[in-house]
PDB file of N, CA and C in Angstrom:
ATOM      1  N   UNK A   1      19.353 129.358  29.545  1.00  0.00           N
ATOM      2  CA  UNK A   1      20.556 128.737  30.045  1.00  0.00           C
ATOM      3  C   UNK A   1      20.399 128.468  31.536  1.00  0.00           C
ATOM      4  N   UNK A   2      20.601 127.524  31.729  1.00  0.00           N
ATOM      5  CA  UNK A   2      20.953 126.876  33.475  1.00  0.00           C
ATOM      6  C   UNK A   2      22.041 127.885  34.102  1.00  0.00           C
ATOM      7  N   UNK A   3      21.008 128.520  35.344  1.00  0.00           N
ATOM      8  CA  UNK A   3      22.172 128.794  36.583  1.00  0.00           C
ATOM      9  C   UNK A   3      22.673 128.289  37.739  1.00  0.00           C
ATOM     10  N   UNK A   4      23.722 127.967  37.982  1.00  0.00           N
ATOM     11  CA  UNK A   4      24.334 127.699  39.842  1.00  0.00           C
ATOM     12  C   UNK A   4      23.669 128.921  40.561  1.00  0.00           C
ATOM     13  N   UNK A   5      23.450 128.705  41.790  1.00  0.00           N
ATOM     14  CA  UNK A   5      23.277 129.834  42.674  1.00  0.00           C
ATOM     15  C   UNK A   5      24.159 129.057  44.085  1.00  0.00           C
ATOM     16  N   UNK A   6      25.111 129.845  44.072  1.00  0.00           N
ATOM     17  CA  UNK A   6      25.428 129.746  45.744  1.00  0.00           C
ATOM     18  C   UNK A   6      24.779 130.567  46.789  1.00  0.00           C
ATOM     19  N   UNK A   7      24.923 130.192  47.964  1.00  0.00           N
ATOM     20  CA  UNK A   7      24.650 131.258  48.937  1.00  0.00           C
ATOM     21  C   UNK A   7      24.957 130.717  50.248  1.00  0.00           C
ATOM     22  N   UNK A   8      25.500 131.317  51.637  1.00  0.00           N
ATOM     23  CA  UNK A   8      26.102 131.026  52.377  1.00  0.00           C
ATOM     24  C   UNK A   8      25.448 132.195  53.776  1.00  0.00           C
ATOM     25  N   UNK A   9      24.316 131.680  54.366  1.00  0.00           N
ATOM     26  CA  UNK A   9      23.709 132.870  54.975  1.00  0.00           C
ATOM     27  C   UNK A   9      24.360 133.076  56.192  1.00  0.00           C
ATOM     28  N   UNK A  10      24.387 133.925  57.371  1.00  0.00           N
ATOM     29  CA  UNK A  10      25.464 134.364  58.123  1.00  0.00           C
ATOM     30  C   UNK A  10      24.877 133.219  59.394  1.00  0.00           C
ATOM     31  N   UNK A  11      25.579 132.672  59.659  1.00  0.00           N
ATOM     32  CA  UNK A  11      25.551 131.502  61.167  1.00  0.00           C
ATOM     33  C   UNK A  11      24.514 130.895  60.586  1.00  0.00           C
ATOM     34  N   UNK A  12      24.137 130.278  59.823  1.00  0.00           N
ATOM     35  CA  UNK A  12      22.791 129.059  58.948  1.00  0.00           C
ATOM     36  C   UNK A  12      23.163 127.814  59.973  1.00  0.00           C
ATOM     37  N   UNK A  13      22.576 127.646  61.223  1.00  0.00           N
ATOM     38  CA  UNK A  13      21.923 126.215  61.590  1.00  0.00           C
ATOM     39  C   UNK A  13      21.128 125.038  60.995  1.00  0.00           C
ATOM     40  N   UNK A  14      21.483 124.163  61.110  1.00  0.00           N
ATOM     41  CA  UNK A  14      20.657 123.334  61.096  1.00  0.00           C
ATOM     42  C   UNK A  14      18.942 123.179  61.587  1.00  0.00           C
ATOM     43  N   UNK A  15      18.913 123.900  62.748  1.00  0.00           N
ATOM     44  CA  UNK A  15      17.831 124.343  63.290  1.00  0.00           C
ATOM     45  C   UNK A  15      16.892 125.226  62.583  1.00  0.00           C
ATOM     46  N   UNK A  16      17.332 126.497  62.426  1.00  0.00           N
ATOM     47  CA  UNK A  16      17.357 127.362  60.981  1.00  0.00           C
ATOM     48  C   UNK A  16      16.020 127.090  59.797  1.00  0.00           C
ATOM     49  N   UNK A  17      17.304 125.929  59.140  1.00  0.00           N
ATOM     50  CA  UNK A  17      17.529 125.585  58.290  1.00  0.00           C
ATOM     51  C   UNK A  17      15.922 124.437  58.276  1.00  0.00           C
ATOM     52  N   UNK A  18      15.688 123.603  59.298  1.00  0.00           N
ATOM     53  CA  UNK A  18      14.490 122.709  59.689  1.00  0.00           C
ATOM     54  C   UNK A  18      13.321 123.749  59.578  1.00  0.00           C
ATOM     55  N   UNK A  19      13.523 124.995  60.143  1.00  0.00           N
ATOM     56  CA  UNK A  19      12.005 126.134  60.259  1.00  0.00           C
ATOM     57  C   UNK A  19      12.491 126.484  59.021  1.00  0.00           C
ATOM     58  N   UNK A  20      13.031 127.106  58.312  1.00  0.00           N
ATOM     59  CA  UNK A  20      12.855 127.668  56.618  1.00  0.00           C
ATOM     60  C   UNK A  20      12.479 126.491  55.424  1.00  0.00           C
ATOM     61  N   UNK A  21      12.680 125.099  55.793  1.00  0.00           N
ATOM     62  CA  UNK A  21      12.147 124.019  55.150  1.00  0.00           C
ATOM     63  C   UNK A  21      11.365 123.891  55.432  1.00  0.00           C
ATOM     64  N   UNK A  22      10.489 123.585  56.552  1.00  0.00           N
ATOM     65  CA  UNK A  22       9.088 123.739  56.989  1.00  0.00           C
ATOM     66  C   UNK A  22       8.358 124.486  56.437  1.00  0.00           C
ATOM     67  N   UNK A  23       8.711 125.759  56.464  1.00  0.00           N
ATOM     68  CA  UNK A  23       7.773 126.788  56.055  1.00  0.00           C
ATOM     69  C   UNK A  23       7.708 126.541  54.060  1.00  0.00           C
ATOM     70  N   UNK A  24       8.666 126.358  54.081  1.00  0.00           N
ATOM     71  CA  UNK A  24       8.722 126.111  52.646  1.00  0.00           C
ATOM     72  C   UNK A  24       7.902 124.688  51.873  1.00  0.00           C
ATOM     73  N   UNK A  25       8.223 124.052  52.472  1.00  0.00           N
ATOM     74  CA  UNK A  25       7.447 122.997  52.354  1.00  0.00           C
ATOM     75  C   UNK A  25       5.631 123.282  52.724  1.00  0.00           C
ATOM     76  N   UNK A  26       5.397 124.119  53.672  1.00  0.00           N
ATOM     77  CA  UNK A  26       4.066 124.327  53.459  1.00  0.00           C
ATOM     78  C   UNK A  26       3.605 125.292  51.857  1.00  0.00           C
ATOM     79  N   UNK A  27       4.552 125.777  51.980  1.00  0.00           N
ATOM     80  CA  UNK A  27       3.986 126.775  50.684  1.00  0.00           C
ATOM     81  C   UNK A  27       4.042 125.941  49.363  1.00  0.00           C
ATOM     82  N   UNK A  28       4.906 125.447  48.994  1.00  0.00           N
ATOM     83  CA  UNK A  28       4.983 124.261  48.218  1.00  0.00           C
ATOM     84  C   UNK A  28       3.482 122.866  48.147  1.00  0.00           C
ATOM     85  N   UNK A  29       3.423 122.869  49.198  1.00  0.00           N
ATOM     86  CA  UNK A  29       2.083 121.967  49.738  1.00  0.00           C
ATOM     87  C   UNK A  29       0.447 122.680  49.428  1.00  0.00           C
ATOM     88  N   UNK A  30       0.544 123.906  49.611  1.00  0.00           N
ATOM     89  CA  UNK A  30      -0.462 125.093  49.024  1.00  0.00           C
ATOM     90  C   UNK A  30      -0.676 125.370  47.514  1.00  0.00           C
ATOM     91  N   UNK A  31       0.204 125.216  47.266  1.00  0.00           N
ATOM     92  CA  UNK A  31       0.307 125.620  45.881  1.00  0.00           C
ATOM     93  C   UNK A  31       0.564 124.251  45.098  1.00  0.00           C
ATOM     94  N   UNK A  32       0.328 123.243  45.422  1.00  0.00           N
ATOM     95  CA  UNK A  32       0.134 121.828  44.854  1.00  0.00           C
ATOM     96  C   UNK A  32       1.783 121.452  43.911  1.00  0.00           C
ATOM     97  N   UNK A  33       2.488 121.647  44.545  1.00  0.00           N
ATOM     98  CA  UNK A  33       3.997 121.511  44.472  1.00  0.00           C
ATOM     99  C   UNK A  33       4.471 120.520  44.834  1.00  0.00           C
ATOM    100  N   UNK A  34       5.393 119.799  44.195  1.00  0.00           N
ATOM    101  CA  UNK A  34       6.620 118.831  45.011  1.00  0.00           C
ATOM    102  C   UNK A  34       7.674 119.551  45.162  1.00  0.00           C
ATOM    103  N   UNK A  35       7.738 120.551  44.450  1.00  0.00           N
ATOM    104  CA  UNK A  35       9.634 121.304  43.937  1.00  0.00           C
ATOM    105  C   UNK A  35       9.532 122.526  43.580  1.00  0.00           C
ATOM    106  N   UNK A  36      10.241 123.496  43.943  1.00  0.00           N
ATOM    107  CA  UNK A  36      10.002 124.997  43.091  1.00  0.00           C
ATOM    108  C   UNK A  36      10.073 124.919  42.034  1.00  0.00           C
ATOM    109  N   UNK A  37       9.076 125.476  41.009  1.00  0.00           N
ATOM    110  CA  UNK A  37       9.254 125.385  39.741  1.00  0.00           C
ATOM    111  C   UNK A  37      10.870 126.044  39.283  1.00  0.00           C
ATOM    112  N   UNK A  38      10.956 125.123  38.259  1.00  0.00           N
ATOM    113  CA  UNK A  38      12.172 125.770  37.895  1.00  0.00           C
ATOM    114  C   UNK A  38      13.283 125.144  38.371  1.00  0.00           C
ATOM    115  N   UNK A  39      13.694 124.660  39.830  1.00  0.00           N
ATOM    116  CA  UNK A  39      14.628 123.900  40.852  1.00  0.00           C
ATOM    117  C   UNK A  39      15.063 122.433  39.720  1.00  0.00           C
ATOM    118  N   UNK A  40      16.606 122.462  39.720  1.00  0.00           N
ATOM    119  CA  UNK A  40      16.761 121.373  38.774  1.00  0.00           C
ATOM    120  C   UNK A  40      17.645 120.673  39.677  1.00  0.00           C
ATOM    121  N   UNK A  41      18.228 120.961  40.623  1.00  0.00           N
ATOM    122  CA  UNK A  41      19.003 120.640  42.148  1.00  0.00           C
ATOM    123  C   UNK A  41      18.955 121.593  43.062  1.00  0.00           C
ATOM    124  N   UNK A  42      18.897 120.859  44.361  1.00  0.00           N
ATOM    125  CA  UNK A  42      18.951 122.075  45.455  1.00  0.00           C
ATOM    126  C   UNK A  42      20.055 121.005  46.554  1.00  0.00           C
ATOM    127  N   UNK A  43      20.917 121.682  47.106  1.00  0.00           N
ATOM    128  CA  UNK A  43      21.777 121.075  47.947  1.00  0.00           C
ATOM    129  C   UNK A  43      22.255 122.173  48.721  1.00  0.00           C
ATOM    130  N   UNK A  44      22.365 121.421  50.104  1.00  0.00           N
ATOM    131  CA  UNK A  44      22.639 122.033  51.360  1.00  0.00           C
ATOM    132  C   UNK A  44      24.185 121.123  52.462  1.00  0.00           C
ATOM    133  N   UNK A  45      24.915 121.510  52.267  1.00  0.00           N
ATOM    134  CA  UNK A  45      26.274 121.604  52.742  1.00  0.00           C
ATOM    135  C   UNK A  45      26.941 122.653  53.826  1.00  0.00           C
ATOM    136  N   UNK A  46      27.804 121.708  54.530  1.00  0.00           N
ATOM    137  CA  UNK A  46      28.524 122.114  55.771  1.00  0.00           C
ATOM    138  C   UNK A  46      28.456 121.884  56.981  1.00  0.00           C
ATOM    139  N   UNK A  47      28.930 122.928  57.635  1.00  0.00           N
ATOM    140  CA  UNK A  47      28.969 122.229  59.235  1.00  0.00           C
ATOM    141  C   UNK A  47      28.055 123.132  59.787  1.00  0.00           C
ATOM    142  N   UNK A  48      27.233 122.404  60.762  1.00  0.00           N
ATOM    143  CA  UNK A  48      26.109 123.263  61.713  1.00  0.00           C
ATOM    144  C   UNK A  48      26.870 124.709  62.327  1.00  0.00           C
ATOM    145  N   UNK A  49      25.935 125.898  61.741  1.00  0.00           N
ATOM    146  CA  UNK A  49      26.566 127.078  62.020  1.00  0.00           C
ATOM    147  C   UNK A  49      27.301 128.052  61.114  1.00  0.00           C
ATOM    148  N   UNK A  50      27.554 126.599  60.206  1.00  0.00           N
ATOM    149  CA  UNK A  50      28.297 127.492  58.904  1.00  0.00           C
ATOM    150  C   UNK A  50      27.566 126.904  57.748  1.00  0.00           C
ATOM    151  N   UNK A  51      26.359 126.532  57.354  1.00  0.00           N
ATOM    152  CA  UNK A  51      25.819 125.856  56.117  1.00  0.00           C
ATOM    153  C   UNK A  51      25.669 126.679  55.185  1.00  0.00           C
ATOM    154  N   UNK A  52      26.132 126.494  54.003  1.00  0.00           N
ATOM    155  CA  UNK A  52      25.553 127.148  52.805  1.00  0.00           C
ATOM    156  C   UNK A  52      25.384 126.195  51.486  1.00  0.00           C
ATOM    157  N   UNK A  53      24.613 126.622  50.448  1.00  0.00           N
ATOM    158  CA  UNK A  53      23.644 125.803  49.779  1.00  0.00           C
ATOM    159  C   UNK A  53      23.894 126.062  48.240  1.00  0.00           C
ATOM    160  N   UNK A  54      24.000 125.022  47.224  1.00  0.00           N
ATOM    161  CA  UNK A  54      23.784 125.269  46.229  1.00  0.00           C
ATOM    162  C   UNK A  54      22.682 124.967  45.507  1.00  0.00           C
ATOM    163  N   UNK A  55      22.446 125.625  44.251  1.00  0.00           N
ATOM    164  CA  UNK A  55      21.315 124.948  43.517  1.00  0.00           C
ATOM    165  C   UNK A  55      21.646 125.258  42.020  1.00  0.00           C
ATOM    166  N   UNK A  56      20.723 124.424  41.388  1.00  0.00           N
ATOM    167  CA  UNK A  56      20.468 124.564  39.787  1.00  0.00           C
ATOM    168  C   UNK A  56      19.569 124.961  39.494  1.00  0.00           C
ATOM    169  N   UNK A  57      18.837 126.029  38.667  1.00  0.00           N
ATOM    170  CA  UNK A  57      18.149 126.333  37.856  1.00  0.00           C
ATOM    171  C   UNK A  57      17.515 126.191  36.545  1.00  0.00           C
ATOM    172  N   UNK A  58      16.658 126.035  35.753  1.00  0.00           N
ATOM    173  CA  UNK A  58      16.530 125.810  34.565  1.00  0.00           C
ATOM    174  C   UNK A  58      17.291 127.005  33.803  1.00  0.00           C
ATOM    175  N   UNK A  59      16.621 128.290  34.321  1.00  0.00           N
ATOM    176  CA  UNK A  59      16.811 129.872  33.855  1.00  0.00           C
ATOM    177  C   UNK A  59      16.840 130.609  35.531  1.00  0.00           C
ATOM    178  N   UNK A  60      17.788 131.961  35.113  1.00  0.00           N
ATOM    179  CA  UNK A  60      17.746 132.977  36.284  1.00  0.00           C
ATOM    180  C   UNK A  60      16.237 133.572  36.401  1.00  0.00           C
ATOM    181  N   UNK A  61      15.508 133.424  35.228  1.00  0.00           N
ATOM    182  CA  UNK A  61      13.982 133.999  35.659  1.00  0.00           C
ATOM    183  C   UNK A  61      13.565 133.208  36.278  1.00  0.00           C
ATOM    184  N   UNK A  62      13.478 131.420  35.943  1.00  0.00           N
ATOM    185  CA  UNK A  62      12.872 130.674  37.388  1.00  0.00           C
ATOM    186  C   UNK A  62      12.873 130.885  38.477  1.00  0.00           C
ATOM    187  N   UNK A  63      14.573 131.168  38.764  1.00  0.00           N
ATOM    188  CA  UNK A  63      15.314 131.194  40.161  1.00  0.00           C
ATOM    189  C   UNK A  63      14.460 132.918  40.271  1.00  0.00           C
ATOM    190  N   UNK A  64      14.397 133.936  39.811  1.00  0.00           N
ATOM    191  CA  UNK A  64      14.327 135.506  40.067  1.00  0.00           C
ATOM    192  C   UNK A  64      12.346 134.996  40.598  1.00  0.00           C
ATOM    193  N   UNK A  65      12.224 133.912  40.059  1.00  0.00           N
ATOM    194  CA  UNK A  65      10.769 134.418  40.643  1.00  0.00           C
ATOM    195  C   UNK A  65      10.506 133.963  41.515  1.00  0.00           C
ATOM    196  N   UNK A  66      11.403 132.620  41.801  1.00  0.00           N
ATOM    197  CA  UNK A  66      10.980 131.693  43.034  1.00  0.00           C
ATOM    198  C   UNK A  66      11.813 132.698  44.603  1.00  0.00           C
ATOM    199  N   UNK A  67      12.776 133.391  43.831  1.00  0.00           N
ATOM    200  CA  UNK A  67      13.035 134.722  45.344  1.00  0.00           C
ATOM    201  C   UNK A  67      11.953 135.289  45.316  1.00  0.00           C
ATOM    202  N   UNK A  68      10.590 135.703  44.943  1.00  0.00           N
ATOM    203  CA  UNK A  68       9.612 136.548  45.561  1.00  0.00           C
ATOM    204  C   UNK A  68       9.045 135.504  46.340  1.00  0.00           C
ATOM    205  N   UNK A  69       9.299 134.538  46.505  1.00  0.00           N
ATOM    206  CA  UNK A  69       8.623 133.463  47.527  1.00  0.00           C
ATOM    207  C   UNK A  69       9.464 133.244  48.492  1.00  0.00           C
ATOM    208  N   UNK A  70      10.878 132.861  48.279  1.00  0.00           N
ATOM    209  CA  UNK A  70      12.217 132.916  48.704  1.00  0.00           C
ATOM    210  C   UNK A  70      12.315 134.217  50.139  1.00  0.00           C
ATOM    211  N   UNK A  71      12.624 135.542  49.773  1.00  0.00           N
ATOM    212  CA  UNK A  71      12.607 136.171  50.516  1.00  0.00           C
ATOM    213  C   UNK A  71      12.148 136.718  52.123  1.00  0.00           C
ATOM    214  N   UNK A  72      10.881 136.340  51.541  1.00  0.00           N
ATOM    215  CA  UNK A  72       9.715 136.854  52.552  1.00  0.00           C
ATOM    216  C   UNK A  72       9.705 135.365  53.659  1.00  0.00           C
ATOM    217  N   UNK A  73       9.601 134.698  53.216  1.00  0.00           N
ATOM    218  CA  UNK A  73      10.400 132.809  54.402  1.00  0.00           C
ATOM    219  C   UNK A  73      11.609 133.101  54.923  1.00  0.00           C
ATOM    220  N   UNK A  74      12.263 133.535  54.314  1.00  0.00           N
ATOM    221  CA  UNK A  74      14.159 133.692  54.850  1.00  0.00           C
ATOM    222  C   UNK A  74      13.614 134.321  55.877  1.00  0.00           C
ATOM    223  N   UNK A  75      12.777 135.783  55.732  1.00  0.00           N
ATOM    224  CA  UNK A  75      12.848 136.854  56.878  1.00  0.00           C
ATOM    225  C   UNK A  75      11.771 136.280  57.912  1.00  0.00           C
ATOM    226  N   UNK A  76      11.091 135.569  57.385  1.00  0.00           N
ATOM    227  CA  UNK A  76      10.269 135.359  58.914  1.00  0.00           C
ATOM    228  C   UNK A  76      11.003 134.191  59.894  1.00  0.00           C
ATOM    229  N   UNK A  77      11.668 133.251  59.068  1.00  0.00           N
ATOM    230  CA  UNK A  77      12.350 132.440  60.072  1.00  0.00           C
ATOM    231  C   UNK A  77      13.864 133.453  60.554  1.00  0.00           C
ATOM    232  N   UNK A  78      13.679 134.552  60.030  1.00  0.00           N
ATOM    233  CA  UNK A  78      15.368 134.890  61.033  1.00  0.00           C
ATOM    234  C   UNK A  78      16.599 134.442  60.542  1.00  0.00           C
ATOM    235  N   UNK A  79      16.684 133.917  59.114  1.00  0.00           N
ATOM    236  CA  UNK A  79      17.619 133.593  58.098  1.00  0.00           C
ATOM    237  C   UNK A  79      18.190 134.781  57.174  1.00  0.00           C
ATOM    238  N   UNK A  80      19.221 135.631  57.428  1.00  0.00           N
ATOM    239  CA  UNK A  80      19.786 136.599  56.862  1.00  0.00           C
ATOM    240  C   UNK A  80      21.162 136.201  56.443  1.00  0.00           C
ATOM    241  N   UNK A  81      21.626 137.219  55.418  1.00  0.00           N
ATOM    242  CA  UNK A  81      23.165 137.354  54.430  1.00  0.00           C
ATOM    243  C   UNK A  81      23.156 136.216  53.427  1.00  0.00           C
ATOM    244  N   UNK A  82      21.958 135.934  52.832  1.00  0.00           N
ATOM    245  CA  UNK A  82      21.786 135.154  52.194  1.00  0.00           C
ATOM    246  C   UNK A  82      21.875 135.752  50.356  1.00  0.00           C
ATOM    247  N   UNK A  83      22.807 136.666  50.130  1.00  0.00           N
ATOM    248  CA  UNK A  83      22.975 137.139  49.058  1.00  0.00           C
ATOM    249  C   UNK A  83      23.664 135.981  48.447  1.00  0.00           C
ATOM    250  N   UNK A  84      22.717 135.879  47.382  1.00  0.00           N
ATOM    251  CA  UNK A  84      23.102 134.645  46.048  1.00  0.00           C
ATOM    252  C   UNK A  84      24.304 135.552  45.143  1.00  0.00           C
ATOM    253  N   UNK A  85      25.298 134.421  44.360  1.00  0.00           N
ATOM    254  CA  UNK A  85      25.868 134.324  43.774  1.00  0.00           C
ATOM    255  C   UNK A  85      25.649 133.339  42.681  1.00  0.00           C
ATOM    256  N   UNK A  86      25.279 134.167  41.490  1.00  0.00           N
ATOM    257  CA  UNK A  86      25.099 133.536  40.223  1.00  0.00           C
ATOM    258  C   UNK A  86      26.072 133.490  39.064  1.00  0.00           C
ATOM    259  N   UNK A  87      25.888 132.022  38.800  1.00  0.00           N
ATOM    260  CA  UNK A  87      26.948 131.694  37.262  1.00  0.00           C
ATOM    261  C   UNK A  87      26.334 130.876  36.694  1.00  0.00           C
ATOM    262  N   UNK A  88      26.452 131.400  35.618  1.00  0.00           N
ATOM    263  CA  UNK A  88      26.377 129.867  34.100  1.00  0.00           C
ATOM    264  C   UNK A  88      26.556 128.628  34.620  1.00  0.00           C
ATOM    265  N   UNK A  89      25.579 127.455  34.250  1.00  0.00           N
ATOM    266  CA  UNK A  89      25.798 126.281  34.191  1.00  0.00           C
ATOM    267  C   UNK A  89      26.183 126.123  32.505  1.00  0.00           C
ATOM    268  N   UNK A  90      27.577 125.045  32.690  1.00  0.00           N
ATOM    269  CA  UNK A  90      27.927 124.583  31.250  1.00  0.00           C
ATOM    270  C   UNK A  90      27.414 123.413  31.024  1.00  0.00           C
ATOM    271  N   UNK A  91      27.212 122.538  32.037  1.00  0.00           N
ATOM    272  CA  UNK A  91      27.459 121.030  32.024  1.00  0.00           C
ATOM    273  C   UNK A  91      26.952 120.696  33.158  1.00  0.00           C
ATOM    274  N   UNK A  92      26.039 119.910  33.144  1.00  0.00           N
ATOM    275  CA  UNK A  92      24.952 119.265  34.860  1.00  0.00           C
ATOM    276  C   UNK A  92      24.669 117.982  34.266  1.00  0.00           C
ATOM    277  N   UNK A  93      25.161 116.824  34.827  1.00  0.00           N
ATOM    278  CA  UNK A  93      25.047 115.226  34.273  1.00  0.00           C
ATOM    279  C   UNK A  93      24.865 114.447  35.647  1.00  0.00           C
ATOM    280  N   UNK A  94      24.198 114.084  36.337  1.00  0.00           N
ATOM    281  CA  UNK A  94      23.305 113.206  37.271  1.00  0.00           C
ATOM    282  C   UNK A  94      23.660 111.535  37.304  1.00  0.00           C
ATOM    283  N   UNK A  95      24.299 111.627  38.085  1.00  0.00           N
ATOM    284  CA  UNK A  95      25.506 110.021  38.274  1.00  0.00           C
ATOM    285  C   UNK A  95      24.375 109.158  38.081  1.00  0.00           C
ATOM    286  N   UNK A  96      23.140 109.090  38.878  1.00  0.00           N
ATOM    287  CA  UNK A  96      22.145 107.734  39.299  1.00  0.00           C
ATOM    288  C   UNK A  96      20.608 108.535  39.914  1.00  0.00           C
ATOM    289  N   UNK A  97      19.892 107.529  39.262  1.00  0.00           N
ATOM    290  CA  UNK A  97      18.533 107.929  39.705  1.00  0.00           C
ATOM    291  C   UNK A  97      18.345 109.412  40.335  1.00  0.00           C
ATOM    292  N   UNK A  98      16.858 109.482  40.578  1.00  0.00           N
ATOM    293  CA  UNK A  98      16.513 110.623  40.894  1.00  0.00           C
ATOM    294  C   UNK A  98      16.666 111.248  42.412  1.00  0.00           C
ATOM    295  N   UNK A  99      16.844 112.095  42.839  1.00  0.00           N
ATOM    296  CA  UNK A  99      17.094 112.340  44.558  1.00  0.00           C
ATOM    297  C   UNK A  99      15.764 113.055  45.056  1.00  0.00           C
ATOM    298  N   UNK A 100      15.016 112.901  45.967  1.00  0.00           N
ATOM    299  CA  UNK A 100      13.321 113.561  45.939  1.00  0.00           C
ATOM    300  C   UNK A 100      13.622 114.782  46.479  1.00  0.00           C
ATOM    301  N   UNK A 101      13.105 115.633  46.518  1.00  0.00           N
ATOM    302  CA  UNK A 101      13.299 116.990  46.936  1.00  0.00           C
ATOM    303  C   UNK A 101      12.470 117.058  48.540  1.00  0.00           C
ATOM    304  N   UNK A 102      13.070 116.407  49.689  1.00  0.00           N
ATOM    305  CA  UNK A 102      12.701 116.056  50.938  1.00  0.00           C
ATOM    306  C   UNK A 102      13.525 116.608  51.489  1.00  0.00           C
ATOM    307  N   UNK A 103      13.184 116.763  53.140  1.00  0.00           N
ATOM    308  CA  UNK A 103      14.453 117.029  54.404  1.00  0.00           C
ATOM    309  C   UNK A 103      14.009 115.457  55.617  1.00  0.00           C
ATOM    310  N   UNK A 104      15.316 115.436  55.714  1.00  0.00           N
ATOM    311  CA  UNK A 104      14.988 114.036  56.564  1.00  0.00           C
ATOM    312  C   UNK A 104      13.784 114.361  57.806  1.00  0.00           C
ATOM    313  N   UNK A 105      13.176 113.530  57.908  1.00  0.00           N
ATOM    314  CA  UNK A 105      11.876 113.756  58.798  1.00  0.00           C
ATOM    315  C   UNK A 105      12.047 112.558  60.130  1.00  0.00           C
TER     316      UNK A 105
END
């Protein structure tokens, strides 16, 4: 079953947010990746200072494994209170084409 994950880490910049994509994006780039396995949406919302992020999952084991990769990036860029909140997806239907899994460059 598909999960939502929220999460809302404590003062999440934009700035932040550019070094934990970076870094992520290299590891992704290492491991011959476009997308975390498993990632069926990832979205990032709010106002600089207060951002927090949702995503979709295929399964909570996708999402449970892509945090052993997850974790250890949060802490080196200095990204904390990032405790996820998980629920059931019932229903995920995609208005138009595909969205690439990028950060504006």
């Amino acid at each position: 079953m598909a999960i939502g994950v929220y999460y809302q880490p404590d003062g999440l910049t934009f700035e932040q947010y550019a070094r934990f994509y970076e870094r992520l994006d290299q590891y992704l780039q290492e491991q011959g990746l476009d997308a975390p396995e498993g990632a069926l949406h990832l979205s990032l919302f709010g106002e600089d200072g207060q951002l927090a992020g949702f995503e979709v999952w295929e399964s909570e084991e996708a999402y449970r494994n892509f945090e052993e990769v997850l974790g250890p990036i949060l802490a080196e860029v200095g990204i904390q209170g990032a405790q996820p909140h998980i629920v059931p997806v019932h229903r995920l239907a995609q208005t138009e084409g595909e969205v690439p899994w990028v950060w504006p460059r």
